[in-house]
Structures are given as C-alpha cells and as structure tokens.
PDB file of N, CA and C in Angstrom:
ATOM      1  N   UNK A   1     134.186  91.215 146.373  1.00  0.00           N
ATOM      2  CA  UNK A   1     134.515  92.263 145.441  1.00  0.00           C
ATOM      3  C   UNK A   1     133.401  93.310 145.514  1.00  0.00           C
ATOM      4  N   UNK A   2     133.749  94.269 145.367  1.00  0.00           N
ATOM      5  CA  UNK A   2     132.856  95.940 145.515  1.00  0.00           C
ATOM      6  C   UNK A   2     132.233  95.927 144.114  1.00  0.00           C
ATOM      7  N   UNK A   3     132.886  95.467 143.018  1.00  0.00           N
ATOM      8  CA  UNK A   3     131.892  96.228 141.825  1.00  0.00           C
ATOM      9  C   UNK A   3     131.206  94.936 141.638  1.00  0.00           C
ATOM     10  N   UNK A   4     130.372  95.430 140.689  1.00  0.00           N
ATOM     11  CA  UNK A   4     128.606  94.704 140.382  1.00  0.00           C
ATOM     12  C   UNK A   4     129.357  93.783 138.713  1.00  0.00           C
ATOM     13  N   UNK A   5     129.463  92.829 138.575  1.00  0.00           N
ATOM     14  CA  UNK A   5     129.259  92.608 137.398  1.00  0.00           C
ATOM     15  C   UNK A   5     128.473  91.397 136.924  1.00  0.00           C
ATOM     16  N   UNK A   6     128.097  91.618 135.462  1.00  0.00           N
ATOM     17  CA  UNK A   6     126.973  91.315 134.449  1.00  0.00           C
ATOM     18  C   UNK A   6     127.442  89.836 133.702  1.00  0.00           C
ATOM     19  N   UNK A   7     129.067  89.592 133.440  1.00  0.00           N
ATOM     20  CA  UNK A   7     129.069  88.845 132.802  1.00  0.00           C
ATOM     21  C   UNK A   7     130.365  87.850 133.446  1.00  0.00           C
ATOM     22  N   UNK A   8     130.413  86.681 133.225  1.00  0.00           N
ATOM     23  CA  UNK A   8     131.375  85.653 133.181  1.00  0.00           C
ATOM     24  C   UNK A   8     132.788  86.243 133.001  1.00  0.00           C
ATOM     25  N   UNK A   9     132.852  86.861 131.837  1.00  0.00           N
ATOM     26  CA  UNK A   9     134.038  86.939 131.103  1.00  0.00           C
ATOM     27  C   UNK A   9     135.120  87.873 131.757  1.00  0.00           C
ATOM     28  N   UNK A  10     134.078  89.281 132.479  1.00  0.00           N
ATOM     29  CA  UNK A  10     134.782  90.217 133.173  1.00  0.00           C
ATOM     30  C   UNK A  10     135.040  89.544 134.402  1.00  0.00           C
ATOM     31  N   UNK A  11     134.560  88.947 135.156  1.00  0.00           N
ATOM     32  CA  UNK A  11     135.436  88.254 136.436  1.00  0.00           C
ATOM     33  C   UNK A  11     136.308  87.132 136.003  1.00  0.00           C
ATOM     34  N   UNK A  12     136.455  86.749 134.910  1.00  0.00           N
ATOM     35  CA  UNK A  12     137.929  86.046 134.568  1.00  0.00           C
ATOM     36  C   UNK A  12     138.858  86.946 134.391  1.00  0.00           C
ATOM     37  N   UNK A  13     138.754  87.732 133.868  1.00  0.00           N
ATOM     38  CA  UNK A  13     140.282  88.566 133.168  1.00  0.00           C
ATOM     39  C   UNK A  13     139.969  89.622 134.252  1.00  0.00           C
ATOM     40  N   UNK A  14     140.112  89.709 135.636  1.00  0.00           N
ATOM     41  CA  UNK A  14     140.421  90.617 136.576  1.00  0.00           C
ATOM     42  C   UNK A  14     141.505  90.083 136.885  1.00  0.00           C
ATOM     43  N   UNK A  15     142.606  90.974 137.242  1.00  0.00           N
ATOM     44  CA  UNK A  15     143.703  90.600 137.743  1.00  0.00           C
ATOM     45  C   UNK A  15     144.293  89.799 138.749  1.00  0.00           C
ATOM     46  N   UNK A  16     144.129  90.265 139.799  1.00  0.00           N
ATOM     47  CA  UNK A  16     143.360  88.889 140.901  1.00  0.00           C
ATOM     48  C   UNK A  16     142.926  87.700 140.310  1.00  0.00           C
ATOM     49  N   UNK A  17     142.441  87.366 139.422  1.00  0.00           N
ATOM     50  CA  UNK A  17     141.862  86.137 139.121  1.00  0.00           C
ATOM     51  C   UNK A  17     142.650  85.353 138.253  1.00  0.00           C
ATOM     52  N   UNK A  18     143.202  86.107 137.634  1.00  0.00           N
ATOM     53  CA  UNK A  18     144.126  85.494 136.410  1.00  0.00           C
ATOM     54  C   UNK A  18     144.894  85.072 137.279  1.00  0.00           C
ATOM     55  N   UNK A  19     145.933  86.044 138.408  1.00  0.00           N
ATOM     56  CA  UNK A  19     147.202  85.583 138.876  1.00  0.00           C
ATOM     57  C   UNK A  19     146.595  84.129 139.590  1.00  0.00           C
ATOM     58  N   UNK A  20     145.796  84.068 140.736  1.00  0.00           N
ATOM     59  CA  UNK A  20     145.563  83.156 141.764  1.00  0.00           C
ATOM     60  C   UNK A  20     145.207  82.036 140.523  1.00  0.00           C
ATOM     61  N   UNK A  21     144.786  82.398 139.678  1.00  0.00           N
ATOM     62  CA  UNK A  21     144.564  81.041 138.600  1.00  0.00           C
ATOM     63  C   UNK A  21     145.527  80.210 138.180  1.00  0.00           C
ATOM     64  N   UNK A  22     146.719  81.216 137.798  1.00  0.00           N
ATOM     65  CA  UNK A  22     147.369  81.106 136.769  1.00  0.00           C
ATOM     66  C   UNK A  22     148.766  80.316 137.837  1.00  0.00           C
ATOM     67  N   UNK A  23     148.564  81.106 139.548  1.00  0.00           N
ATOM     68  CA  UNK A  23     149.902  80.241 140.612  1.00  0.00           C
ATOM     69  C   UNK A  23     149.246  79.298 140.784  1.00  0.00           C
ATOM     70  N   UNK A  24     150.523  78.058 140.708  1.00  0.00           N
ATOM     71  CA  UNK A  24     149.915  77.261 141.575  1.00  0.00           C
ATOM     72  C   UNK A  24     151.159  76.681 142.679  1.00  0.00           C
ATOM     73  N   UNK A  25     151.105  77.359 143.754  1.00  0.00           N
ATOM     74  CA  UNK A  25     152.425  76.919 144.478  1.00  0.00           C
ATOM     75  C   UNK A  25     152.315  76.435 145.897  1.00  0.00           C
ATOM     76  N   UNK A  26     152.622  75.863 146.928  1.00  0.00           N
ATOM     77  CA  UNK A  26     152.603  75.517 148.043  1.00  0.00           C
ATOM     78  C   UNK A  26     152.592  76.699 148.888  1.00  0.00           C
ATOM     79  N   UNK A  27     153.010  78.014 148.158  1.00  0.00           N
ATOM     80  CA  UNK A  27     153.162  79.028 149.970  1.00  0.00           C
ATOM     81  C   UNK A  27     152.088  80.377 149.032  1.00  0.00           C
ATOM     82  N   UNK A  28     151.522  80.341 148.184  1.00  0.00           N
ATOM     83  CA  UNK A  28     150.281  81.306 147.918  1.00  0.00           C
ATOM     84  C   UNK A  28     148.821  80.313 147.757  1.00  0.00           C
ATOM     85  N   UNK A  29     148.372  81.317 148.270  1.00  0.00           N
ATOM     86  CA  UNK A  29     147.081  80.552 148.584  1.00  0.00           C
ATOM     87  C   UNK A  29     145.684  80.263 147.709  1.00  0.00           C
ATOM     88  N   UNK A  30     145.512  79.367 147.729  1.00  0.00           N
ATOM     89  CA  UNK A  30     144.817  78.144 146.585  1.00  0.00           C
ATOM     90  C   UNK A  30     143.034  79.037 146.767  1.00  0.00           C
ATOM     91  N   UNK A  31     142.808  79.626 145.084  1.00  0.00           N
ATOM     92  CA  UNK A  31     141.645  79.817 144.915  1.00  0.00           C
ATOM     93  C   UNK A  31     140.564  78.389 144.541  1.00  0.00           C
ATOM     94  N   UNK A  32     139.716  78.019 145.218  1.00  0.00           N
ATOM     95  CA  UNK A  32     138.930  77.150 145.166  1.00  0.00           C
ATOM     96  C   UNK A  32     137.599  77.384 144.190  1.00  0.00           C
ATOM     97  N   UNK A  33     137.034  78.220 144.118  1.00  0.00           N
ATOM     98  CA  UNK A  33     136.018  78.746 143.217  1.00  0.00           C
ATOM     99  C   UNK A  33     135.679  79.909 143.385  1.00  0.00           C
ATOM    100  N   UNK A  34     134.785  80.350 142.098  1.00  0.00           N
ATOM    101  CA  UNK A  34     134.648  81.822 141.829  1.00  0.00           C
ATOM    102  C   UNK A  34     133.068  81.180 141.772  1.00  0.00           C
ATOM    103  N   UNK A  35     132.247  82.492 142.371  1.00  0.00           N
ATOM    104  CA  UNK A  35     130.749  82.109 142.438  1.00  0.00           C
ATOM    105  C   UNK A  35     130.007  83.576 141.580  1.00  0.00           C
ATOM    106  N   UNK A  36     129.296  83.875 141.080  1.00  0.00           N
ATOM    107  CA  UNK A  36     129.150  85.145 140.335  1.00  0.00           C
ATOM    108  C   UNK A  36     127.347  84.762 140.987  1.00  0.00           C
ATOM    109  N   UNK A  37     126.832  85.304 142.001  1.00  0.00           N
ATOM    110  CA  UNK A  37     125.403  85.315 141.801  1.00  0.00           C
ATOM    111  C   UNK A  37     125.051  86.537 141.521  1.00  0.00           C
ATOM    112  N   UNK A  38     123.766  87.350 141.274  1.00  0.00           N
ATOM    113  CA  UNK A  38     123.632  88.229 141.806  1.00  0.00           C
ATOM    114  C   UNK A  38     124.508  89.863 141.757  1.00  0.00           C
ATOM    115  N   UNK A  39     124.834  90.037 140.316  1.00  0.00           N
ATOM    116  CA  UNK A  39     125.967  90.372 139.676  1.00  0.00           C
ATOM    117  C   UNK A  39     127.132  90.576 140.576  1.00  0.00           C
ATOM    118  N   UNK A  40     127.179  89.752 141.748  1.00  0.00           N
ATOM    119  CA  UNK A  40     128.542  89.700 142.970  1.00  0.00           C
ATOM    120  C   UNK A  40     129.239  88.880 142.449  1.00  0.00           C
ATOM    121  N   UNK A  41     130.562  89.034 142.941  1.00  0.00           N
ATOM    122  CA  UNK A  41     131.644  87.747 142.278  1.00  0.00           C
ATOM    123  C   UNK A  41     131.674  87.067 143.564  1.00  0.00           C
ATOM    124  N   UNK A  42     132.314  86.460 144.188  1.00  0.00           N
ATOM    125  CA  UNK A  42     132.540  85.388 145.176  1.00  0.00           C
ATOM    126  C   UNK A  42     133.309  85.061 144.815  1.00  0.00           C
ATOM    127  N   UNK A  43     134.801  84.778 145.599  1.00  0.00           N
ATOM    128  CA  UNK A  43     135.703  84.222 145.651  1.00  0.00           C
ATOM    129  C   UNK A  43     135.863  83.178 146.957  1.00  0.00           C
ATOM    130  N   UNK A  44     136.157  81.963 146.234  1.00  0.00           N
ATOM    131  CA  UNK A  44     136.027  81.182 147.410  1.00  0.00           C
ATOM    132  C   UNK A  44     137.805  80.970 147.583  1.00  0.00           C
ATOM    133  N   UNK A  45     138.307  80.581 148.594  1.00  0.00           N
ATOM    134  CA  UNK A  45     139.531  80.012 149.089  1.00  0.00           C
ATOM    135  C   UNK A  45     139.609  78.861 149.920  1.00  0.00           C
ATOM    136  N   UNK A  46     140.969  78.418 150.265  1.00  0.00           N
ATOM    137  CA  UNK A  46     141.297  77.349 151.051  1.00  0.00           C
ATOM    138  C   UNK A  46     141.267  77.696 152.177  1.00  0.00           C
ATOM    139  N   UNK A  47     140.935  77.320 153.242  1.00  0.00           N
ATOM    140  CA  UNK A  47     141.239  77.997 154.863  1.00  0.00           C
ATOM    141  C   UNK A  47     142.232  77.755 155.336  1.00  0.00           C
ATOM    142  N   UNK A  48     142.220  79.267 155.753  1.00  0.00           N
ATOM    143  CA  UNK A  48     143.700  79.554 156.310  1.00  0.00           C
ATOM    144  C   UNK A  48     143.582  79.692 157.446  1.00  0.00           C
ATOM    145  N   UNK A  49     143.693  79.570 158.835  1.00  0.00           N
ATOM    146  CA  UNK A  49     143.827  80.007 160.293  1.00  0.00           C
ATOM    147  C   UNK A  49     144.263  81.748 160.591  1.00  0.00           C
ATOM    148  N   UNK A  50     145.151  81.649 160.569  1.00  0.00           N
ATOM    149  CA  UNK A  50     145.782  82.890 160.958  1.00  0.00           C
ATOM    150  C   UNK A  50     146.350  83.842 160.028  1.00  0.00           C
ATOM    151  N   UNK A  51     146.664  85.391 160.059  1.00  0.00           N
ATOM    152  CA  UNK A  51     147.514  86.066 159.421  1.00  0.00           C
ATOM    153  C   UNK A  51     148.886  86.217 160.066  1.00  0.00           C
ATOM    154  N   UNK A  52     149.669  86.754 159.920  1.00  0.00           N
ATOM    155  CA  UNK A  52     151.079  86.907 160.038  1.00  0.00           C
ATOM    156  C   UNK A  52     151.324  87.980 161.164  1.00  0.00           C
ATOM    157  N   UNK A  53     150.420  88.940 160.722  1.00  0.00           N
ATOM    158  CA  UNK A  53     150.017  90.013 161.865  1.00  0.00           C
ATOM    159  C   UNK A  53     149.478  89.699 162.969  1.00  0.00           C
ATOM    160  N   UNK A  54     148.323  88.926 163.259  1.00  0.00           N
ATOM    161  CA  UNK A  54     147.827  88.201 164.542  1.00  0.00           C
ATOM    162  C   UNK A  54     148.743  87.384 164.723  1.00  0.00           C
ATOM    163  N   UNK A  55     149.449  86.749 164.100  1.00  0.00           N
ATOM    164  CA  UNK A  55     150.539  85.445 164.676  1.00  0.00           C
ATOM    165  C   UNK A  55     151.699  85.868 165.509  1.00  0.00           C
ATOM    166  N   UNK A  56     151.859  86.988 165.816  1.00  0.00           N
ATOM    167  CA  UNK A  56     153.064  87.712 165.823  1.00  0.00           C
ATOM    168  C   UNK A  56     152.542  88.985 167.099  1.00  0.00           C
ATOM    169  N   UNK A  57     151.382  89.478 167.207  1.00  0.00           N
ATOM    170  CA  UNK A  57     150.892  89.799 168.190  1.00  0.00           C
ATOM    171  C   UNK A  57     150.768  89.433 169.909  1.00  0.00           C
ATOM    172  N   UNK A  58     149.845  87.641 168.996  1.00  0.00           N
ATOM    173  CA  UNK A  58     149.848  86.992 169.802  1.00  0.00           C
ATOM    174  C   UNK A  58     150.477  86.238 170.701  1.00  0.00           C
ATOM    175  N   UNK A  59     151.792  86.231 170.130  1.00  0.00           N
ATOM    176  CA  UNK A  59     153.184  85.630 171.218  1.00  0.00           C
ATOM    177  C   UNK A  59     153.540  86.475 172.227  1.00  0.00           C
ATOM    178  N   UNK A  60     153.561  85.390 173.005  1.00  0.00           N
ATOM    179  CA  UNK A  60     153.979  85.938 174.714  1.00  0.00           C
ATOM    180  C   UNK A  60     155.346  86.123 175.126  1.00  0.00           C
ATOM    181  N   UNK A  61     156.420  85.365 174.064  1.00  0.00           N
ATOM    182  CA  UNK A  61     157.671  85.534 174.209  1.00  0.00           C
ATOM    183  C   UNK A  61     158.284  85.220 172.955  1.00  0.00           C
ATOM    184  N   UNK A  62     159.392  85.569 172.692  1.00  0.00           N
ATOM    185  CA  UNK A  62     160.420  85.638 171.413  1.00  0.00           C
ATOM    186  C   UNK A  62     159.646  84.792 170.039  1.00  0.00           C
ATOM    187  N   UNK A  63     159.662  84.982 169.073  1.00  0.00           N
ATOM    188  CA  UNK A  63     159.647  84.100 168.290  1.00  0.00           C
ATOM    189  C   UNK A  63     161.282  83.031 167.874  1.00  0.00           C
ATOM    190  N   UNK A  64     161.188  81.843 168.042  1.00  0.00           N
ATOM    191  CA  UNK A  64     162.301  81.481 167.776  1.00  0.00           C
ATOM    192  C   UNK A  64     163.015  81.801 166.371  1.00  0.00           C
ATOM    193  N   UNK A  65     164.201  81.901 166.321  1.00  0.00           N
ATOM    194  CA  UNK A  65     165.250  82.386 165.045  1.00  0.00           C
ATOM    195  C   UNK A  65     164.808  81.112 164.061  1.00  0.00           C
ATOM    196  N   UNK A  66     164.888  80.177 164.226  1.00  0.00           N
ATOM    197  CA  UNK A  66     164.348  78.861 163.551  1.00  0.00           C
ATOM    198  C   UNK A  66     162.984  79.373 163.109  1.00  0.00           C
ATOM    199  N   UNK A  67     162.574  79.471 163.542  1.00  0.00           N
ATOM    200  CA  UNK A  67     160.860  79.718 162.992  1.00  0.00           C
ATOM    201  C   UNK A  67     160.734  81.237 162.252  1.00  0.00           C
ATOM    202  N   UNK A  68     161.372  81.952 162.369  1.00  0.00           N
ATOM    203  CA  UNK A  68     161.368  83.409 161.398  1.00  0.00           C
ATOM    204  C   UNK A  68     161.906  83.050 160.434  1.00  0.00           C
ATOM    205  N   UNK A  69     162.886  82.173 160.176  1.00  0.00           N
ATOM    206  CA  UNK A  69     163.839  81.904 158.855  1.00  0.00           C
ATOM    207  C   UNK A  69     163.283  81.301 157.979  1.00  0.00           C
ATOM    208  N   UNK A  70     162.168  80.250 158.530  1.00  0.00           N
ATOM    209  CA  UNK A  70     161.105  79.468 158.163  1.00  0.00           C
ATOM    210  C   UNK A  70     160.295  79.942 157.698  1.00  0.00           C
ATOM    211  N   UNK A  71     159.727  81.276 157.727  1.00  0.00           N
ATOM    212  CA  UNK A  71     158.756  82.093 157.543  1.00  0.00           C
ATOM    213  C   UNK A  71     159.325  82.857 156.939  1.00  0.00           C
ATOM    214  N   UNK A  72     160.221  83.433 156.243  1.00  0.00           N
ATOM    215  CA  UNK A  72     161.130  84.285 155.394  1.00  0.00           C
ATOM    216  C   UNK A  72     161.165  83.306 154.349  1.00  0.00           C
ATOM    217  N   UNK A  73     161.659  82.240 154.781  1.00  0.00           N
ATOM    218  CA  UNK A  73     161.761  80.976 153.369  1.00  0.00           C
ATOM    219  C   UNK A  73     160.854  80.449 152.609  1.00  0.00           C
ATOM    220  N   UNK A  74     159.438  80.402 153.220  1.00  0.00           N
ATOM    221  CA  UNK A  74     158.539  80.046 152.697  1.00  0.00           C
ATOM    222  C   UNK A  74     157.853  81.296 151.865  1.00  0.00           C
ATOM    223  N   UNK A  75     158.023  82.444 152.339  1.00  0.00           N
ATOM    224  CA  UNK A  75     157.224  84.032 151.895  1.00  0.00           C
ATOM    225  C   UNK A  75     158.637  84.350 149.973  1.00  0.00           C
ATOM    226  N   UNK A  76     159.447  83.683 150.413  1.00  0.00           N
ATOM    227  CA  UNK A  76     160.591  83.907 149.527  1.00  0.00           C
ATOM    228  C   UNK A  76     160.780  82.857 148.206  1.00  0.00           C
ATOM    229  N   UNK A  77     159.845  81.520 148.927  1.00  0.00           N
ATOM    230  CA  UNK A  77     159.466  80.490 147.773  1.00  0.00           C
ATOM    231  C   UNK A  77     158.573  81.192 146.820  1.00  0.00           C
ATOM    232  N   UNK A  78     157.081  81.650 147.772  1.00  0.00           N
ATOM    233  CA  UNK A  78     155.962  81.791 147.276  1.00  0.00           C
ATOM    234  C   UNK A  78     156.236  83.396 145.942  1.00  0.00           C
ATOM    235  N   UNK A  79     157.154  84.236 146.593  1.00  0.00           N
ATOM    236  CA  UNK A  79     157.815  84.798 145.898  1.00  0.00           C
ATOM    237  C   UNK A  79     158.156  84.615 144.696  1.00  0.00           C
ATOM    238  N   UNK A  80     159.651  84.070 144.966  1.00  0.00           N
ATOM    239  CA  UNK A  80     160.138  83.887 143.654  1.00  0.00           C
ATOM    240  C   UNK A  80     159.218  83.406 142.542  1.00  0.00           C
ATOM    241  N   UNK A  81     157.992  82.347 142.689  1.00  0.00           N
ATOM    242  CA  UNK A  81     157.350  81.616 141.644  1.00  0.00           C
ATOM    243  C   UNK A  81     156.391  82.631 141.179  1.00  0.00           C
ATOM    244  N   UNK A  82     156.053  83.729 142.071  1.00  0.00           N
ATOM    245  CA  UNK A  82     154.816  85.260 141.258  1.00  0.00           C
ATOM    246  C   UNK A  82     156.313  85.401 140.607  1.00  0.00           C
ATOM    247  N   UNK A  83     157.078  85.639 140.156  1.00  0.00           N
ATOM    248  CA  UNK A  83     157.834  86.654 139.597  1.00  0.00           C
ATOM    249  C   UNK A  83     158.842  85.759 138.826  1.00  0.00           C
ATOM    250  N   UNK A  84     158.814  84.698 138.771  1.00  0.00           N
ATOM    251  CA  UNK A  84     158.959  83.628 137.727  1.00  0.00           C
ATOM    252  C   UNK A  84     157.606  83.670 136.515  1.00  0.00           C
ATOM    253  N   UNK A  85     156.582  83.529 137.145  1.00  0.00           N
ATOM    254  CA  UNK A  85     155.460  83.854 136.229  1.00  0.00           C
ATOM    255  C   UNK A  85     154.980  85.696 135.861  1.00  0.00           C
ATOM    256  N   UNK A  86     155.931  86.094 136.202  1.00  0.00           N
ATOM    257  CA  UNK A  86     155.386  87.476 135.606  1.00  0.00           C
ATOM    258  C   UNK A  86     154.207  88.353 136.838  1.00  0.00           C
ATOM    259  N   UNK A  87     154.146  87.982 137.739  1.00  0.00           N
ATOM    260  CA  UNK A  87     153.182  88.516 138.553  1.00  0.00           C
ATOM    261  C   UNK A  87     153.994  89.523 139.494  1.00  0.00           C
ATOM    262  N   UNK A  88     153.368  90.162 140.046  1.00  0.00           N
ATOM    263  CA  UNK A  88     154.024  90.938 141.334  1.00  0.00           C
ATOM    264  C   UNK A  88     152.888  91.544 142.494  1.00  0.00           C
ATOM    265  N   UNK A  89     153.566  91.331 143.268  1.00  0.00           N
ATOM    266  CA  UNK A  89     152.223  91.762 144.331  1.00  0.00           C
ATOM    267  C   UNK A  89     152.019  92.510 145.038  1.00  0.00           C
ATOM    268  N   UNK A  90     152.655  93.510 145.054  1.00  0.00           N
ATOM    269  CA  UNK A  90     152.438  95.119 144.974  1.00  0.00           C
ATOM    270  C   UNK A  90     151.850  95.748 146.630  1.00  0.00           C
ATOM    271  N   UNK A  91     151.402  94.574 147.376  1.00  0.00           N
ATOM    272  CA  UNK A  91     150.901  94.660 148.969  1.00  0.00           C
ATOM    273  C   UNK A  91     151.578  94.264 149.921  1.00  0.00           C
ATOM    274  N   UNK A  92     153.262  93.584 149.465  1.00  0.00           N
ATOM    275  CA  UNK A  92     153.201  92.522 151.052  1.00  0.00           C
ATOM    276  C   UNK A  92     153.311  93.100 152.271  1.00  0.00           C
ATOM    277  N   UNK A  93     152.282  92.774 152.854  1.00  0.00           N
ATOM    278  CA  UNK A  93     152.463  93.202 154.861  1.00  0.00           C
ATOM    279  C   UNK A  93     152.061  91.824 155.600  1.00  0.00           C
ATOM    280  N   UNK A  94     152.416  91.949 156.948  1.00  0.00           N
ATOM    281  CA  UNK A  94     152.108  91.029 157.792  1.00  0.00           C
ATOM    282  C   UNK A  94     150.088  90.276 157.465  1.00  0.00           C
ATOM    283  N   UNK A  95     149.423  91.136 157.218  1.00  0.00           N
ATOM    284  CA  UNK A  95     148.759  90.891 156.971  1.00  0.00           C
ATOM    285  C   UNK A  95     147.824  90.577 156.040  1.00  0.00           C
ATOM    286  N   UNK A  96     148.798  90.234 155.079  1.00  0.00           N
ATOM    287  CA  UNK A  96     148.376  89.385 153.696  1.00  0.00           C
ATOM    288  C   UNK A  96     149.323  88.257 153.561  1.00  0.00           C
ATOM    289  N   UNK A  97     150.153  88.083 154.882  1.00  0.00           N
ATOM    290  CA  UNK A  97     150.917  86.439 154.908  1.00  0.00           C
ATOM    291  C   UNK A  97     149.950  85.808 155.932  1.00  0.00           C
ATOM    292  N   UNK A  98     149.312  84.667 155.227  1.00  0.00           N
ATOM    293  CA  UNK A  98     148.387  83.395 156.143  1.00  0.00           C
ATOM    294  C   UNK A  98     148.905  82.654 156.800  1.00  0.00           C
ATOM    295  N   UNK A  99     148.870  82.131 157.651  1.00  0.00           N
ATOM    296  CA  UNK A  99     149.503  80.856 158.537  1.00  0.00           C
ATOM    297  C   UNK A  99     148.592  79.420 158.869  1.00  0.00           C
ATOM    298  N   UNK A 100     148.458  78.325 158.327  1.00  0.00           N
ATOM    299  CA  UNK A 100     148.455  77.607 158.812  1.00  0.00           C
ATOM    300  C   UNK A 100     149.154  76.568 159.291  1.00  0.00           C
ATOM    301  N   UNK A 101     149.594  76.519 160.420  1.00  0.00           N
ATOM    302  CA  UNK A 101     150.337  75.286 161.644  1.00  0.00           C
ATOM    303  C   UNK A 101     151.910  75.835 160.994  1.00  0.00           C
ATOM    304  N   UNK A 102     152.843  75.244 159.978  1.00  0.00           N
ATOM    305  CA  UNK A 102     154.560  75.912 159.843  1.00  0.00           C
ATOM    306  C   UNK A 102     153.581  76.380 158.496  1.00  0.00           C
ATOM    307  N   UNK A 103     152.945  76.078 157.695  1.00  0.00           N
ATOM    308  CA  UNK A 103     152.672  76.479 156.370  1.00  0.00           C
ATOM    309  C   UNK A 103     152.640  77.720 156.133  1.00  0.00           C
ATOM    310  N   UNK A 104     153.140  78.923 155.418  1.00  0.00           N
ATOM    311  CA  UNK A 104     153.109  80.140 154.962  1.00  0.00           C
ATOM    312  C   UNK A 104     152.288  80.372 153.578  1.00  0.00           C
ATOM    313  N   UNK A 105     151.345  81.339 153.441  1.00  0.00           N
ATOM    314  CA  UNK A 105     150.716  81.808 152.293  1.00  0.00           C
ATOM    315  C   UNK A 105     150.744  82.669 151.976  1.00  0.00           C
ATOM    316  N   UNK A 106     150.454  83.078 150.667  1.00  0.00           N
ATOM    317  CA  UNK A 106     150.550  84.729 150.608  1.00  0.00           C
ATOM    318  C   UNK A 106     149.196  84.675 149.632  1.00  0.00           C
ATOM    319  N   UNK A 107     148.503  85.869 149.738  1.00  0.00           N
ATOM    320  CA  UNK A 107     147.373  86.196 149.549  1.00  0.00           C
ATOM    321  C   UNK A 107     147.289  87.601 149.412  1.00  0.00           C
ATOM    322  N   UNK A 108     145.923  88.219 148.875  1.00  0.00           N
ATOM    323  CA  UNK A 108     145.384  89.252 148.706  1.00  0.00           C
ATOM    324  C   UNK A 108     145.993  90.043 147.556  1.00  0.00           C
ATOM    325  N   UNK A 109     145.765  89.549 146.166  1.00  0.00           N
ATOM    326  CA  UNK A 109     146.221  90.215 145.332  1.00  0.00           C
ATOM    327  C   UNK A 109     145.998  91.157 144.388  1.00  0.00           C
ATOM    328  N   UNK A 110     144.800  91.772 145.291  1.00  0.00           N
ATOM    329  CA  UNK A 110     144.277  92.561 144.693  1.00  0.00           C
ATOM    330  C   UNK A 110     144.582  94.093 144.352  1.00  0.00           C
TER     331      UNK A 110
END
C-alpha cells in the first residue's frame, strides 16, 4: 500500500481489507495477514503461481474449450459470492485472475 499509516484501526476499515476479510471462498484469494510496521501496511497472501494474463500468453496452441469453461466457472463462483455479500470488484481483467494448477482466484481489490 502507498499511504503511510499511524494506526491499527485505519488499515482495518480500508476497503480491500474488509472485503478479503469478510470473503471467504475457494476461487478469491485468501488474505493471510496484515503486517503494519513502520507506518506501512503489508498485506500478506496465499501463493498463487500465475495470472490469467501470463497463462494465456504463454500457450503455444489453443486453449482447450473444457478448460475456458472451467475458468469462466470458477471466475463466476468467485463472483457470485462478492455480490452475494455486497461487494463488487470494479477491476476484472486477465490480470487480477490467479491461477494455480485448474484453481481460479480473483484478487486485487483495491
């Protein structure tokens, strides 16, 4: 995070923080801890391998129809449950969907 802050309380109730707190779903991606040293926040996460954008670059031939539908379904789970809880995420591009191995995430909600 870019701004400087002083206290506990303001890096809880940032928006970003509330939502990733507040999901907890299999296809958005799992905040692990918040570190505040140094009036920096730190956000820690789960590791993810790849984005959606490099995943998709990097193929040498077709993506199979099976595996896009898969990746529509999982971006469409992680979906529906922000907007079951009132959230919305106002960014999606290739490169705020994570990939690890079939797993889909969605991230960056800032």
């Amino acid at each position: 995070m870019k701004k400087s802050y002083t206290k506990w309380d303001e890096c809880t109730n940032l928006k970003e923080v509330k939502a990733l707190v507040g999901l907890n779903h299999p296809n958005i991606v799992t905040l692990k801890e918040l570190v505040l040293s140094k009036n920096e926040l730190n956000l820690i996460f789960e590791y993810i391998g790849i984005n959606l954008y490099e995943f998709m670059t990097i193929q040498r031939k077709e993506i199979p129809e099976l595996k896009i539908r898969n990746i529509i379904y999982q971006i469409l789970q992680g979906l529906c449950h922000m907007h079951k809880n009132n959230f919305f995420h106002r960014d999606m591009k290739p490169e705020n969907i994570l990939l690890y191995e079939e797993i889909i995430k969605i991230a960056d909600f800032g």
